[in-house]
PDB file of N, CA and C in Angstrom:
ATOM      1  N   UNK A   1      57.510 -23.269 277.411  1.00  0.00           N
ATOM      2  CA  UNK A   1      56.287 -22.631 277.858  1.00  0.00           C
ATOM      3  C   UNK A   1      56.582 -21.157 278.102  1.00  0.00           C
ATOM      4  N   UNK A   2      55.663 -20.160 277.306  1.00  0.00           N
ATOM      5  CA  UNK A   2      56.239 -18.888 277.763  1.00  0.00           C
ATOM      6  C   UNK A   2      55.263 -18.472 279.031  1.00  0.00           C
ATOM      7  N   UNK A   3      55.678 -17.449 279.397  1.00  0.00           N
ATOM      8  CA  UNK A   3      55.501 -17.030 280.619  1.00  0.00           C
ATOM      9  C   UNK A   3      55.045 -15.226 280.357  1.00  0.00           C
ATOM     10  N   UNK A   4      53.806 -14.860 280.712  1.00  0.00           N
ATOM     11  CA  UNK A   4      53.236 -13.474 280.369  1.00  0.00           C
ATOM     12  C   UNK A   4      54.385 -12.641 281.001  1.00  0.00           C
ATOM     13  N   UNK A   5      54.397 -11.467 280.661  1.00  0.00           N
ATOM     14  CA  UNK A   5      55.758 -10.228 280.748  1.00  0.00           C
ATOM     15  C   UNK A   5      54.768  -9.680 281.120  1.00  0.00           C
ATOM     16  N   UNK A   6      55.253  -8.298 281.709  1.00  0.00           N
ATOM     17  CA  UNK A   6      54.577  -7.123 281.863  1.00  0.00           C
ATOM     18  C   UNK A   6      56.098  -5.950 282.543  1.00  0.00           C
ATOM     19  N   UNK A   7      56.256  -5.268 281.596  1.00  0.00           N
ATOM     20  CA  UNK A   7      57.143  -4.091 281.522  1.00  0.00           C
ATOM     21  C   UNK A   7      56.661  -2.753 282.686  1.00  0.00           C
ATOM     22  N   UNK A   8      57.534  -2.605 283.241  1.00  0.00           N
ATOM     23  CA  UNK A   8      57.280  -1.214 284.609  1.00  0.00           C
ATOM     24  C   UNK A   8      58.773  -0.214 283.856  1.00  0.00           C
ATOM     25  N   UNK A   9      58.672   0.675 284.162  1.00  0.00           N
ATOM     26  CA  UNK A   9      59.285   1.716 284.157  1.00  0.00           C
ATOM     27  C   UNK A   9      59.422   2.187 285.495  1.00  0.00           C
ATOM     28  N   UNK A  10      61.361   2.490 285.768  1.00  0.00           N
ATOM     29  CA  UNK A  10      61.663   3.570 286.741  1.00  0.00           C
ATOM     30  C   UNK A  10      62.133   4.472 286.681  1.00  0.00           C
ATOM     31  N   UNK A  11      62.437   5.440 287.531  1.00  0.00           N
ATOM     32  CA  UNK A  11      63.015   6.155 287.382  1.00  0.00           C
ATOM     33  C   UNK A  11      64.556   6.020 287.406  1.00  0.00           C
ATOM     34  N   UNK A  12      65.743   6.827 286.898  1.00  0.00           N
ATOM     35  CA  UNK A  12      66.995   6.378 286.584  1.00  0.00           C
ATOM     36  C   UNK A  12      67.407   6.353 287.926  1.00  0.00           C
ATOM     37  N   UNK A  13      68.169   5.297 287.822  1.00  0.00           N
ATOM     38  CA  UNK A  13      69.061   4.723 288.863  1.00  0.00           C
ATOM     39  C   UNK A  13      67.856   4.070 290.403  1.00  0.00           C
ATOM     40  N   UNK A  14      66.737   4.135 290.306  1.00  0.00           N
ATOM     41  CA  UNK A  14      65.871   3.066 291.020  1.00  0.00           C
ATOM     42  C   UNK A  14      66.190   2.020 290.767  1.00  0.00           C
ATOM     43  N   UNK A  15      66.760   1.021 289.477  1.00  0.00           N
ATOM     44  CA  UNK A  15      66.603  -0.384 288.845  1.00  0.00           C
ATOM     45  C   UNK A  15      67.698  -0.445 290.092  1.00  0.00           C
ATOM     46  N   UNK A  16      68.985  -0.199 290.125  1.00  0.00           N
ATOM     47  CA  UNK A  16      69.870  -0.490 290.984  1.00  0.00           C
ATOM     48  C   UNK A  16      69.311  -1.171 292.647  1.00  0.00           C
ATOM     49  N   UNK A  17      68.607  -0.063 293.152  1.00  0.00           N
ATOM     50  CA  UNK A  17      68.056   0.293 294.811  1.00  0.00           C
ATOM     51  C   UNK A  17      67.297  -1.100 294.546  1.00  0.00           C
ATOM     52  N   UNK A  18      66.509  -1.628 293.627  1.00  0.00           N
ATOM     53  CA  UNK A  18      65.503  -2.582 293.701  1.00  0.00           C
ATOM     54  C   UNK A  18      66.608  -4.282 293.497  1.00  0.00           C
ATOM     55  N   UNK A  19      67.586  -3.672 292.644  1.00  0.00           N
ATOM     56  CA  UNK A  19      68.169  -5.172 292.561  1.00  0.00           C
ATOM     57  C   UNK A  19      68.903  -5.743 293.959  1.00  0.00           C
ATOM     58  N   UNK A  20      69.472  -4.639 294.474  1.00  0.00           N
ATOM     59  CA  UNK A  20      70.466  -4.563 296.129  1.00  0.00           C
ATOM     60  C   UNK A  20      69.190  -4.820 296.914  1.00  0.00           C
ATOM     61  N   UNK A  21      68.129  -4.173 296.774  1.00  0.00           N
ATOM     62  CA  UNK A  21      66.590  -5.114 297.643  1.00  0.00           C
ATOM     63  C   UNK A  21      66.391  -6.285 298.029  1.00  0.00           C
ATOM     64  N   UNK A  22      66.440  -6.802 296.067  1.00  0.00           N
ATOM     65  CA  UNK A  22      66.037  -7.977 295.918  1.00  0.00           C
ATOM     66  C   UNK A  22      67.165  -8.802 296.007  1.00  0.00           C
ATOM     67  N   UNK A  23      68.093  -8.631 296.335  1.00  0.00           N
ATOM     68  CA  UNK A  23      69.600  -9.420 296.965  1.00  0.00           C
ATOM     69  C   UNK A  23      69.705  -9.852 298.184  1.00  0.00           C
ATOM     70  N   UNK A  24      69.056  -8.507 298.929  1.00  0.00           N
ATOM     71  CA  UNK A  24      69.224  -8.495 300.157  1.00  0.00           C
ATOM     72  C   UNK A  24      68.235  -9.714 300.960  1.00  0.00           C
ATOM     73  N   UNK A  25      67.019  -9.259 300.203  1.00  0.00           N
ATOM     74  CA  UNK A  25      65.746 -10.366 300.760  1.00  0.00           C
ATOM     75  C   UNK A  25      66.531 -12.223 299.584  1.00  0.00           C
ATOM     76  N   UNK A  26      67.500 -12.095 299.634  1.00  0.00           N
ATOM     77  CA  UNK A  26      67.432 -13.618 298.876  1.00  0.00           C
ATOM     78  C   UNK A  26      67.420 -14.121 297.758  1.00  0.00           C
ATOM     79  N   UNK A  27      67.244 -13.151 296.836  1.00  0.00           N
ATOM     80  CA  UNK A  27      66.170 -12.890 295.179  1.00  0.00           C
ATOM     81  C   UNK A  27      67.498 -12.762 294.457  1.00  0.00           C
ATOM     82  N   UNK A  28      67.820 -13.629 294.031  1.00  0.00           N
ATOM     83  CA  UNK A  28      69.401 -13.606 293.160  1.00  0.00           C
ATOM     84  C   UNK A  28      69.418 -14.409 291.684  1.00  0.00           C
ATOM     85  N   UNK A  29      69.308 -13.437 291.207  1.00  0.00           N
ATOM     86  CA  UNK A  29      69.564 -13.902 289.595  1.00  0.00           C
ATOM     87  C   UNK A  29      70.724 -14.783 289.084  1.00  0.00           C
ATOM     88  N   UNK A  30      70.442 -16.292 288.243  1.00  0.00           N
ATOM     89  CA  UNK A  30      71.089 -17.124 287.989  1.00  0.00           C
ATOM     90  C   UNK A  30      71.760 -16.917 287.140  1.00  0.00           C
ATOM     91  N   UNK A  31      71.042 -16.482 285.972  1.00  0.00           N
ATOM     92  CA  UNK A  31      71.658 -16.453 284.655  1.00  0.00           C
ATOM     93  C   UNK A  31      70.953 -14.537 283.794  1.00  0.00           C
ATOM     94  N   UNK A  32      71.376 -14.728 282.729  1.00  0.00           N
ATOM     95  CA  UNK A  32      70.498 -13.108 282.372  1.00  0.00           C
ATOM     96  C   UNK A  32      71.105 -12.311 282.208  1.00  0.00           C
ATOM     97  N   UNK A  33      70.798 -10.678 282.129  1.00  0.00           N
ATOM     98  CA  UNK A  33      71.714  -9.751 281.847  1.00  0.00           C
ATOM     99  C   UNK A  33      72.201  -9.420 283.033  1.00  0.00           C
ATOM    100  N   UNK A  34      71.864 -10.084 284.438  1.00  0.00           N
ATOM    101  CA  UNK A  34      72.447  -9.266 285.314  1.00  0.00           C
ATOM    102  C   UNK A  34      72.737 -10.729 286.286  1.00  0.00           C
ATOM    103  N   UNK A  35      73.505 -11.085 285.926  1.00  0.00           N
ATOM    104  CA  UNK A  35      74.037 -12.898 286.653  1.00  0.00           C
ATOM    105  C   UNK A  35      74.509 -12.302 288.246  1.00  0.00           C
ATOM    106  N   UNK A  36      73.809 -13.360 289.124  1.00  0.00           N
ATOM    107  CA  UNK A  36      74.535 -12.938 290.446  1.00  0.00           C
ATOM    108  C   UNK A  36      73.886 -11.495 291.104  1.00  0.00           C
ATOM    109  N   UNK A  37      73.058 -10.903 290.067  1.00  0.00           N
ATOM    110  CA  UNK A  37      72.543  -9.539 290.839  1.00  0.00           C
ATOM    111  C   UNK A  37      70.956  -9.687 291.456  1.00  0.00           C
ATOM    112  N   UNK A  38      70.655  -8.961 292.353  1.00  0.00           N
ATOM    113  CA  UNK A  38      69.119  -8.800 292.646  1.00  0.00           C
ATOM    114  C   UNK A  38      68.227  -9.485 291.284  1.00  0.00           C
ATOM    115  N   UNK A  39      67.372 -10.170 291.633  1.00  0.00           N
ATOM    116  CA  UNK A  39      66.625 -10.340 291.018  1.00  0.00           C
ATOM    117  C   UNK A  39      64.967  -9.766 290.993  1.00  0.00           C
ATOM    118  N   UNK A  40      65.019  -8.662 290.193  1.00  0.00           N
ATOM    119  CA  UNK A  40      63.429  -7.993 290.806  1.00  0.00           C
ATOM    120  C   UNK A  40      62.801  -8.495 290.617  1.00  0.00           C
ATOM    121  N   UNK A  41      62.327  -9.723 288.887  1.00  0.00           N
ATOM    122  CA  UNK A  41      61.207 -10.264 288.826  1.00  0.00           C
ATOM    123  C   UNK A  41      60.896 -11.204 290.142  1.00  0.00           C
ATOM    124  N   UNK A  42      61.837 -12.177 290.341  1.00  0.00           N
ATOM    125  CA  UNK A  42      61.695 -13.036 291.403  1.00  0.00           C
ATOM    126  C   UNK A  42      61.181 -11.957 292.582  1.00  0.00           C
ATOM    127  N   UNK A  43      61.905 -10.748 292.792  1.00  0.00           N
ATOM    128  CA  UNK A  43      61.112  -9.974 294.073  1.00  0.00           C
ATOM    129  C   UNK A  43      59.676  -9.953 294.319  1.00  0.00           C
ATOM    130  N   UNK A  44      59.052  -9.209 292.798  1.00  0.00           N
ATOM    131  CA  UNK A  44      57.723  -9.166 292.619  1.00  0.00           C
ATOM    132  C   UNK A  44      57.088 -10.064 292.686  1.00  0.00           C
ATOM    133  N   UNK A  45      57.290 -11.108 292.265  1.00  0.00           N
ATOM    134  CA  UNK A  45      56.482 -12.485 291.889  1.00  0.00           C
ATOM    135  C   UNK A  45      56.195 -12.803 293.131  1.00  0.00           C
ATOM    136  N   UNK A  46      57.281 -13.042 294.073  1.00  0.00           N
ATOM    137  CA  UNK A  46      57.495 -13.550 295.959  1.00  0.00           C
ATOM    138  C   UNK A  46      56.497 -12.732 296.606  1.00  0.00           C
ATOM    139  N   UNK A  47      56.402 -11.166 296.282  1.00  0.00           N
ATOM    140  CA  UNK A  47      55.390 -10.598 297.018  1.00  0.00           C
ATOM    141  C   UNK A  47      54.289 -10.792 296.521  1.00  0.00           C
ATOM    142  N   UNK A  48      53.865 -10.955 294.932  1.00  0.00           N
ATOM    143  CA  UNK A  48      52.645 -11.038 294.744  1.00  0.00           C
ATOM    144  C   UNK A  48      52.161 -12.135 295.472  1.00  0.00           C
ATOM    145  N   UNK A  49      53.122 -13.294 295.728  1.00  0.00           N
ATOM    146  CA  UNK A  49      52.784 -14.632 296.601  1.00  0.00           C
ATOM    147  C   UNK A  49      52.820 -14.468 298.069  1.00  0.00           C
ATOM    148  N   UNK A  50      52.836 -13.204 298.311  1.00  0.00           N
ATOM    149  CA  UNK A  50      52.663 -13.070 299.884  1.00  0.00           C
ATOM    150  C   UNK A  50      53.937 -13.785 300.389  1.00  0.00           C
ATOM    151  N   UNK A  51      55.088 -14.316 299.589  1.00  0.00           N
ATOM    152  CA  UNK A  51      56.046 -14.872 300.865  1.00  0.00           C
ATOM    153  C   UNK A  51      56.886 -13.373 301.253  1.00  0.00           C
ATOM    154  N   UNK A  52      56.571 -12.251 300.971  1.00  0.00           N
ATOM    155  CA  UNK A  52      57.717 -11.007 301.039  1.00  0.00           C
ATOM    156  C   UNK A  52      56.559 -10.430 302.081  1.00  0.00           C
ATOM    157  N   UNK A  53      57.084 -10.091 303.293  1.00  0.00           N
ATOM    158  CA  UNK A  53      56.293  -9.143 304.047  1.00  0.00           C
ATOM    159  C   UNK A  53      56.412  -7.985 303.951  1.00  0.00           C
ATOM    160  N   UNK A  54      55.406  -6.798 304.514  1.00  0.00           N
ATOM    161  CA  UNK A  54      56.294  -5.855 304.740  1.00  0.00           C
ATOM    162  C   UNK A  54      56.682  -5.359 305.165  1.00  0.00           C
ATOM    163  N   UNK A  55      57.281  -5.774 306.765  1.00  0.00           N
ATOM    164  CA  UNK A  55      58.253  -5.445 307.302  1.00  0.00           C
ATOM    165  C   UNK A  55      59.624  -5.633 306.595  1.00  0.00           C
ATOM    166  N   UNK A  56      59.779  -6.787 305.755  1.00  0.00           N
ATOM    167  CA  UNK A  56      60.863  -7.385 304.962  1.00  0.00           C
ATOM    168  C   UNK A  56      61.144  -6.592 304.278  1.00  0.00           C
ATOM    169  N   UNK A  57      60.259  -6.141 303.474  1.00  0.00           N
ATOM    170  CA  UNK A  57      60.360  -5.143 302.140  1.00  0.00           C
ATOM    171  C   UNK A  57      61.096  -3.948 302.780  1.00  0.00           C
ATOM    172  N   UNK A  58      60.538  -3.230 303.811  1.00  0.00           N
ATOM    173  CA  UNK A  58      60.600  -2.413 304.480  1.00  0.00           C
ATOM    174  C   UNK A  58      61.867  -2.240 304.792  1.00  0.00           C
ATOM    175  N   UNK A  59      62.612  -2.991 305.475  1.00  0.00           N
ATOM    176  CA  UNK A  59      63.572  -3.221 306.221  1.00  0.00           C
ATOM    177  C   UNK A  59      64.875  -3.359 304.803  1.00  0.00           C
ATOM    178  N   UNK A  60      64.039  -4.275 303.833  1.00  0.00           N
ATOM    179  CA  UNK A  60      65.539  -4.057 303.236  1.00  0.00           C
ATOM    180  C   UNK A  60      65.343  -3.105 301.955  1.00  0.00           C
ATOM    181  N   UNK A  61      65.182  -2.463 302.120  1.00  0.00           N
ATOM    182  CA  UNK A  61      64.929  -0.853 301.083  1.00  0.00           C
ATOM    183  C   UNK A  61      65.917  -0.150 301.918  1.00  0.00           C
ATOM    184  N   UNK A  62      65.724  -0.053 303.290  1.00  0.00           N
ATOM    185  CA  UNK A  62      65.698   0.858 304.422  1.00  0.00           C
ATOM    186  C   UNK A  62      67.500   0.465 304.778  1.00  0.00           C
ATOM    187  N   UNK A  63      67.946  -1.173 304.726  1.00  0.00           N
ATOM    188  CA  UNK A  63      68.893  -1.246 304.784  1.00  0.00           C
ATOM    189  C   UNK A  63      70.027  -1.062 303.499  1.00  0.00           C
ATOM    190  N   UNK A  64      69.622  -0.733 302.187  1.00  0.00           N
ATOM    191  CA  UNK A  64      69.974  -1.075 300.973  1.00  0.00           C
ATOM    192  C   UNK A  64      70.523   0.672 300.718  1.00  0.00           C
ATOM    193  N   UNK A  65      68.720   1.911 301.433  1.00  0.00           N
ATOM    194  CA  UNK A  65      69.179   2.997 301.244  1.00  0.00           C
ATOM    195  C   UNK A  65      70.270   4.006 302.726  1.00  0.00           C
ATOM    196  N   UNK A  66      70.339   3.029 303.435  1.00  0.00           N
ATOM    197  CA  UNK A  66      71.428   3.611 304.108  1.00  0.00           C
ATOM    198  C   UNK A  66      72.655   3.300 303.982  1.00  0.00           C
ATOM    199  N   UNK A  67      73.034   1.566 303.160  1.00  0.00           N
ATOM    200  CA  UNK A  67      74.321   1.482 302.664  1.00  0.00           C
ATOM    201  C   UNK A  67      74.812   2.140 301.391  1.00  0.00           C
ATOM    202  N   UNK A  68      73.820   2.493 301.011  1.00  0.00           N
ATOM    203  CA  UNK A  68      74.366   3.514 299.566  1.00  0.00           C
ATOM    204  C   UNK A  68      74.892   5.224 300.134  1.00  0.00           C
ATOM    205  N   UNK A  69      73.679   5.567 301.602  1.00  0.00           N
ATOM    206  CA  UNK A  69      74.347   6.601 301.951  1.00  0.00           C
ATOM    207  C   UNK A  69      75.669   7.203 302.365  1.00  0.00           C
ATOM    208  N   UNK A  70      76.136   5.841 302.890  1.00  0.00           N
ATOM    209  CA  UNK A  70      77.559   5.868 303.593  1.00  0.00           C
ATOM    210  C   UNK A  70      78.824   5.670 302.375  1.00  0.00           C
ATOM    211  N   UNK A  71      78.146   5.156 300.896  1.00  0.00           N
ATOM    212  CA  UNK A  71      79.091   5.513 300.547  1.00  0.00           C
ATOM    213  C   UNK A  71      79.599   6.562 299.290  1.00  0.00           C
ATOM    214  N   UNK A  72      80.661   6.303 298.384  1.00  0.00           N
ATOM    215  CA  UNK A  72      80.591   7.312 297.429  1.00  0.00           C
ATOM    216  C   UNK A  72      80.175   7.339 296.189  1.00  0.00           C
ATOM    217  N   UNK A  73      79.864   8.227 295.672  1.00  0.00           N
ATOM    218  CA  UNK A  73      78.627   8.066 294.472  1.00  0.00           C
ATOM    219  C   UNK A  73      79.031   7.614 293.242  1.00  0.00           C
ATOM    220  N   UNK A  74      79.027   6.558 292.694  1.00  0.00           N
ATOM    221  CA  UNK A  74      79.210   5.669 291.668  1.00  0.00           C
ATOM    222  C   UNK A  74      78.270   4.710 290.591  1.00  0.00           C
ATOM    223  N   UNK A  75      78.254   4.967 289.142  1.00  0.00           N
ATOM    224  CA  UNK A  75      76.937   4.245 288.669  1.00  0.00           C
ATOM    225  C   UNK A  75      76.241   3.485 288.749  1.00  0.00           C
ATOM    226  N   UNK A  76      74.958   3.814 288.872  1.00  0.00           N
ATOM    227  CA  UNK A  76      74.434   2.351 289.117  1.00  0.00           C
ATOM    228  C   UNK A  76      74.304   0.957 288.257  1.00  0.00           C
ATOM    229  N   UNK A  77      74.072  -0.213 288.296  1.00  0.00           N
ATOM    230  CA  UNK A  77      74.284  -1.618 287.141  1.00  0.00           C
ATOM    231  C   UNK A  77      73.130  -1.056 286.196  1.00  0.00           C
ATOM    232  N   UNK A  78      72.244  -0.291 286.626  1.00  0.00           N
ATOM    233  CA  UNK A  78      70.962  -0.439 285.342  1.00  0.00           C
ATOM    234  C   UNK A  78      71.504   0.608 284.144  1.00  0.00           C
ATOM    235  N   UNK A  79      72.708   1.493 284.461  1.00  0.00           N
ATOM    236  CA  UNK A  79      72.954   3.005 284.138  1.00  0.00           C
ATOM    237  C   UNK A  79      73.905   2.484 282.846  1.00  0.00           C
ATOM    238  N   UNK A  80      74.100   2.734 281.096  1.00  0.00           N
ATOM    239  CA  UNK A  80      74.940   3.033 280.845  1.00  0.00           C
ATOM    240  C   UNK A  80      75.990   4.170 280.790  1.00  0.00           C
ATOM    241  N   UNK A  81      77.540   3.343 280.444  1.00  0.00           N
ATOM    242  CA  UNK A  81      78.455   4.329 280.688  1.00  0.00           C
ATOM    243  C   UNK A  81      77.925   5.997 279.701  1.00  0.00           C
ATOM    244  N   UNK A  82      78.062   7.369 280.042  1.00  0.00           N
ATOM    245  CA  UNK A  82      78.413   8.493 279.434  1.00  0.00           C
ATOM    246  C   UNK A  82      76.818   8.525 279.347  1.00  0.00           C
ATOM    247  N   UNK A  83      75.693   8.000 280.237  1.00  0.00           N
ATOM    248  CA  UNK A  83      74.037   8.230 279.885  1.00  0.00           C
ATOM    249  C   UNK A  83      73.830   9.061 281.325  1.00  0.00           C
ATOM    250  N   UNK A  84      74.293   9.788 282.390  1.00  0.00           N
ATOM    251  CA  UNK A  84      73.936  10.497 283.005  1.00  0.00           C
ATOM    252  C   UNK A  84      74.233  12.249 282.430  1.00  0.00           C
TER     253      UNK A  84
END
């Protein structure tokens, strides 16, 4: 059974901030190009279903962009190598 797509565009190195999101809230990809990482569709889908609040959302953006602050700057998973 297929399942309708719908393609978003970010800006470079957002895909990263959204997968460490969607990790953080629970949202963990099984299988795919990114095994074991954030899973954004599952993110989106959860909020379109109202189980993602937004304090939740909130909170883990908020916790996702202060652990990236503390540390040192390194590519992100969405980034290929020699494309910055």
């Amino acid at each position: 059974m297929s399942r309708p797509s719908l393609n978003l565009g970010v800006t470079r190195g957002t895909a990263g901030i959204w997968r460490e999101a969607a990790a953080e809230l629970g949202y963990v990809a099984k299988v795919g190009k990114f095994p074991n990482a954030g899973n954004i569709t599952g993110l989106l889908e959860a909020m379109a279903r109202g189980e993602v609040t937004g304090t939740a959302f909130e909170n883990a953006f908020t916790t996702v962009r202060e652990r990236r602050s503390q540390l040192p700057m390194f590519p992100d998973l969405d980034e290929k190598p020699g494309t910055r």
